[in-house]
Protein backbone atom coordinates (compact mmCIF):
# COMPACT_ATOMS: atom_id res chain seq x y z
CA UNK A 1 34.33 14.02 47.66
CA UNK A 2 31.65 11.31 47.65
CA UNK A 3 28.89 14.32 46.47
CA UNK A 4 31.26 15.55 44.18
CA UNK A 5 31.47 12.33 42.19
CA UNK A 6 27.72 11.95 42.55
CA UNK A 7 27.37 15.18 40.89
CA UNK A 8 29.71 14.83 38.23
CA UNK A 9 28.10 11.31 37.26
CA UNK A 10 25.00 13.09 36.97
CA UNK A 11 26.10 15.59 34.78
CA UNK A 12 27.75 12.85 32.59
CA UNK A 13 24.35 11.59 32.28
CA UNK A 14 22.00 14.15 31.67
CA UNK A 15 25.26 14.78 28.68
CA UNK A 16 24.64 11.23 27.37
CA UNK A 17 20.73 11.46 27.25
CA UNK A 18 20.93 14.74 25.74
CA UNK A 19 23.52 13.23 22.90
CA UNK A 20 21.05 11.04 22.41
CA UNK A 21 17.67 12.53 21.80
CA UNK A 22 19.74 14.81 19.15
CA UNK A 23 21.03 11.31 17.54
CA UNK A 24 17.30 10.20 17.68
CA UNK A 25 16.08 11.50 14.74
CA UNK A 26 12.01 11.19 13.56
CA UNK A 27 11.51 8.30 11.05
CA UNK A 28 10.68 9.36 7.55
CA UNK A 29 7.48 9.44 6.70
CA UNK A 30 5.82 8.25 3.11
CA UNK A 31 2.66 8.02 1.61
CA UNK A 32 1.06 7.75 -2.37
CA UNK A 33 1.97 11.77 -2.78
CA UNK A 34 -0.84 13.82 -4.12
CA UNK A 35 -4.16 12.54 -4.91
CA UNK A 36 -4.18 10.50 -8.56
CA UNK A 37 -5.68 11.34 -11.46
CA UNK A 38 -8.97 9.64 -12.64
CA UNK A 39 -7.68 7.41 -15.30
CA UNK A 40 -10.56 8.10 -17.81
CA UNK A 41 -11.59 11.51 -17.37
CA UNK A 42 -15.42 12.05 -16.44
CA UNK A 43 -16.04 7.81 -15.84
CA UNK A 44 -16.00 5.97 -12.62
CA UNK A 45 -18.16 3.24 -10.54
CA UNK A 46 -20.37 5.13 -8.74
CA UNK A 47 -22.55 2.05 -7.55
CA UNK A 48 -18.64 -0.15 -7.03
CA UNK A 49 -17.40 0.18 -3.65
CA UNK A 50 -13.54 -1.27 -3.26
CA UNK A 51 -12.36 -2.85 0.04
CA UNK A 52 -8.53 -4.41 0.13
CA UNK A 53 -8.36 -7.22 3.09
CA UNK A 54 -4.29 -7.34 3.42
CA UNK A 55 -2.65 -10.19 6.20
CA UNK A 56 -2.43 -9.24 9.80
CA UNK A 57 1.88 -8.79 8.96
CA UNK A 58 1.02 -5.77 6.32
CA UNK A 59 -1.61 -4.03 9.20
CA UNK A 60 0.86 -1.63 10.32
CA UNK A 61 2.62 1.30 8.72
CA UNK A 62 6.40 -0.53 8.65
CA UNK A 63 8.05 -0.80 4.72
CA UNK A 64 8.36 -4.31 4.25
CA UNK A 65 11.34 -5.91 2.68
CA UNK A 66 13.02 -9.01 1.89
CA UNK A 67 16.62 -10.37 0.92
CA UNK A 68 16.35 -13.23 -1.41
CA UNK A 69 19.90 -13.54 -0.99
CA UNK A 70 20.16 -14.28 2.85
CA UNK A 71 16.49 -15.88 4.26
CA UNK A 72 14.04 -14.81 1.60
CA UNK A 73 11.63 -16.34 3.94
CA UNK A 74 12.40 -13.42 6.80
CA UNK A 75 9.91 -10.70 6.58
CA UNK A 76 12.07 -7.26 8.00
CA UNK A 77 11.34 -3.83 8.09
CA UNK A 78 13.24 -0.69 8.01
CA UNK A 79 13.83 1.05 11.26
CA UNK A 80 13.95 4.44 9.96
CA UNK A 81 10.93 4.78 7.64
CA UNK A 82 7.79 3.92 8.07
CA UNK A 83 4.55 4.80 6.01
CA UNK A 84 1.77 7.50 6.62
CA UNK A 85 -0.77 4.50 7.41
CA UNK A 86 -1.25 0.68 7.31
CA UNK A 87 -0.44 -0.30 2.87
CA UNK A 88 -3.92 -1.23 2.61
CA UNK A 89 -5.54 1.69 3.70
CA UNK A 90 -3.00 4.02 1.60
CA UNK A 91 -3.43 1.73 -1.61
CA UNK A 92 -7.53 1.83 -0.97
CA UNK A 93 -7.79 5.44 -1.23
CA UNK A 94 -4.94 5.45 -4.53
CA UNK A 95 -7.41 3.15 -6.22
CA UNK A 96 -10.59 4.68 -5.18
CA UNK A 97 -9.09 8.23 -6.23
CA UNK A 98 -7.85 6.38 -9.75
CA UNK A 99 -10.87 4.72 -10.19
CA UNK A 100 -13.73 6.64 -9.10
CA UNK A 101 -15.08 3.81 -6.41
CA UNK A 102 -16.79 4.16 -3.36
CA UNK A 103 -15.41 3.01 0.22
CA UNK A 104 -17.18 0.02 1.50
CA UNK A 105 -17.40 1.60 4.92
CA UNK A 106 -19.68 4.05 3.49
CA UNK A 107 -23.52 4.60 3.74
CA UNK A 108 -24.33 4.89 0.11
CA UNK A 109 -25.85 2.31 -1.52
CA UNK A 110 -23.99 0.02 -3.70
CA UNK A 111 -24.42 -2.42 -6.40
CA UNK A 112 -21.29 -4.37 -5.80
CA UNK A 113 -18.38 -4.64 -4.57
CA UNK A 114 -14.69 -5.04 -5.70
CA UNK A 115 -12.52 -7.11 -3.11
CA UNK A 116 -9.23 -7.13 -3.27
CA UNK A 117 -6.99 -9.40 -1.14
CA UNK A 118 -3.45 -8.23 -0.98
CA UNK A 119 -0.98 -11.18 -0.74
CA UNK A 120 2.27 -9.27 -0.66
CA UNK A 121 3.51 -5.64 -0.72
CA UNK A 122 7.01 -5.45 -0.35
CA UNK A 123 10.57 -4.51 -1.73
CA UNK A 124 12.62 -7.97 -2.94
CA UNK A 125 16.24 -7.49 -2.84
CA UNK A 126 17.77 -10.42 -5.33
CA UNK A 127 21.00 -8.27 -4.54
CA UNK A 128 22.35 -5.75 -2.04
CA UNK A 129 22.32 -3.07 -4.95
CA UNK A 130 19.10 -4.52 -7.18
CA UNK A 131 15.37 -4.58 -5.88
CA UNK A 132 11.66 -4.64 -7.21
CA UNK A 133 8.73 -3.51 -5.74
CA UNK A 134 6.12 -6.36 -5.53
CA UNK A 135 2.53 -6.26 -5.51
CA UNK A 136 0.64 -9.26 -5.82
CA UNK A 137 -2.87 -10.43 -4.65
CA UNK A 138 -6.75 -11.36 -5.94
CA UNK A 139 -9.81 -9.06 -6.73
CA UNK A 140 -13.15 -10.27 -7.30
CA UNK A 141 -16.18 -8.88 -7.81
CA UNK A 142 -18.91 -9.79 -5.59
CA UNK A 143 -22.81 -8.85 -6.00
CA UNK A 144 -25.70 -7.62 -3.64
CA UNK A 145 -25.41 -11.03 -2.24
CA UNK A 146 -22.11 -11.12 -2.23
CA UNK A 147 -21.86 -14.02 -4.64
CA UNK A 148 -18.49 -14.07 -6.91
CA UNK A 149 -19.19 -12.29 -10.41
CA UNK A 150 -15.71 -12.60 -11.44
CA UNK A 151 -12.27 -12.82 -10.11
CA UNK A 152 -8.68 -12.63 -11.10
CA UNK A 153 -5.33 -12.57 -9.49
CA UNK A 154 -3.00 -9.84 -10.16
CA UNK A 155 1.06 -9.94 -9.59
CA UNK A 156 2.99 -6.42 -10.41
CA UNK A 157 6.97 -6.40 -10.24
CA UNK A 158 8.51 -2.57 -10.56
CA UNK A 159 12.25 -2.05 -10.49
CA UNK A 160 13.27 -0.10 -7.72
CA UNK A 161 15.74 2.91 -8.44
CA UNK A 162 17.08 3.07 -4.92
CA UNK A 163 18.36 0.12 -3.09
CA UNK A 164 17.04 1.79 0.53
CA UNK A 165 13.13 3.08 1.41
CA UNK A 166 12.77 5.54 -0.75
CA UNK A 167 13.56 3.10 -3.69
CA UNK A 168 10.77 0.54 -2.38
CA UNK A 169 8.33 2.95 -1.52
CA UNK A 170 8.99 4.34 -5.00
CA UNK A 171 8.66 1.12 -6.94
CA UNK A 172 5.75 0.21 -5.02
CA UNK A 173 3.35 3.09 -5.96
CA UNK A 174 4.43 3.07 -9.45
CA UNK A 175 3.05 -0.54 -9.09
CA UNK A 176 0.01 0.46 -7.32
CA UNK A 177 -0.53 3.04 -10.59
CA UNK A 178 -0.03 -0.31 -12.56
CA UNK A 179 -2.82 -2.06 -10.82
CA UNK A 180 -5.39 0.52 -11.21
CA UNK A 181 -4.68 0.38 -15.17
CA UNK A 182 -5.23 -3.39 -14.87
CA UNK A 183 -8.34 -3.00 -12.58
CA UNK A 184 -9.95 -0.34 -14.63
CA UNK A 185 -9.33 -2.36 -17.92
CA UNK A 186 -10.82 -5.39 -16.25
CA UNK A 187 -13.90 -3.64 -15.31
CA UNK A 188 -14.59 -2.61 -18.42
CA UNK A 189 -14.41 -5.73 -19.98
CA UNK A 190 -16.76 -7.26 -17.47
CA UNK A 191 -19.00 -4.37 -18.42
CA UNK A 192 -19.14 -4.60 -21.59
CA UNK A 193 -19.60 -8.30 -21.24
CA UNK A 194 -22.88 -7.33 -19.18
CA UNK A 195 -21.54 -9.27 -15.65
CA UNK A 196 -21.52 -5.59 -14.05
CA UNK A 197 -25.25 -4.76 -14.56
CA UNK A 198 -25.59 -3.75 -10.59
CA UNK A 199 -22.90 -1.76 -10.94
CA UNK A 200 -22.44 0.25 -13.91
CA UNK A 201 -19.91 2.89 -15.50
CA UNK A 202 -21.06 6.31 -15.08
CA UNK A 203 -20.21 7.28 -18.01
CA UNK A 204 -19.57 3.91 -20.49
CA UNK A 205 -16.33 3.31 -22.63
C-alpha cells in the first residue's frame, strides 16, 4: 500500500512538472527590426566613431517601465519580454546604421568621437491604458584629445500605441529614429560651422 502511494505521488509529480514546462512559455524577444536606412543617401562620418555609455540599471536586455500613477520612482520590468541585447548596444548599432559612424571599439582611425550618455530608456505609464516611450540623455563631441567640441542634451517622448511591450518597444525605436534626425542635423550644423574639421562629412550637405 505504502509503494503504491509512493508511486502514485510520483506520477502526480512528474504530471505537475510536465504542466508546467508547457505553461512556461519563451519570453518574447525584440530588437530595432531590419537594419535603417542612411538618412542622407551617399553621406556619413567616416572619421566619427559613436559610443552610448547607458547606467549600470539599463545594462541588461529587460524592457524598462514605469507607472507614474503608483511609485513613479520604481524602476520594473516585464517578465515576459525582454530585448535581443542590452538598449545601448541595440540603439548604437540603429544610429551607426542611420548615420554612417564608426564603432569606437574599432581599429580604424578616427577623428572624433560622438558620446552619447543615455539617461533613461523606458515606457512611462501616466495611466493604465496611456504610455510614451522616453528617451532622454547627452551627446558630445569629443576630439583626438578627447576635449569637448560641443555638447547637447537630447529628451524624445513617443506615444505608445499599446499599453503592454510591444507598445514600449514600439514607441521607443520610433524615438530612437527621432534621435538620429536630431543627431544628424546637429552634426551638420557643427560642420558647417567648421568645429568638425577632424571629422568630416564624406560627402558635405
Amino acid at each position: 500500500m505504502k509503494r503504491r502511494s509512493i508511486c502514485l505521488a510520483a506520477c502526480l509529480l512528474l504530471a505537475a512538472c510536465a504542466g508546467a514546462a508547457r505553461n512556461n512559455t519563451p519570453a518574447e524577444v525584440y530588437d530595432f527590426g531590419l537594419p535603417a536606412a542612411r538618412l542622407a543617401e551617399g553621406s556619413g562620418w567616416s572619421k566619427l566613431a559613436l559610443e552610448i555609455r547607458a547606467a549600470y540599471w539599463f545594462d541588461s536586455p529587460s524592457i524598462e517601465y514605469r507607472l507614474l500613477y503608483d511609485d513613479p520612482l520604481k524602476l520594473r520590468s516585464y517578465a515576459a519580454s525582454r530585448w535581443a541585447g542590452a538598449p545601448g548596444l541595440l540603439l548604437a548599432q540603429h544610429l551607426r546604421q542611420q548615420l554612417g559612424l564608426l564603432d569606437s571599439s574599432g581599429r580604424t582611425a578616427v577623428g572624433c568621437l560622438l558620446r552619447l550618455e543615455l539617461q533613461e530608456f523606458s515606457q512611462v505609464f501616466e495611466t493604465p491604458l496611456l504610455s510614451r516611450g522616453v528617451l532622454q540623455g547627452t551627446a558630445r563631441i569629443l576630439d583626438a584629445r578627447h576635449q569637448i567640441v560641443a555638447e547637447r542634451a537630447f529628451s524624445i517622448e513617443q506615444p505608445a500605441a499599446r499599453a503592454d511591450a510591444s507598445g514600449g518597444v514600439g514607441a521607443l525605436v520610433v524615438a530612437s529614429n527621432a534621435l538620429g534626425q536630431q543627431l544628424a542635423g546637429w552634426l551638420r550644423e557643427l560642420e558647417k560651422l567648421g568645429r568638425l574639421k577632424q571629422c568630416p562629412a564624406t560627402v558635405a550637405g
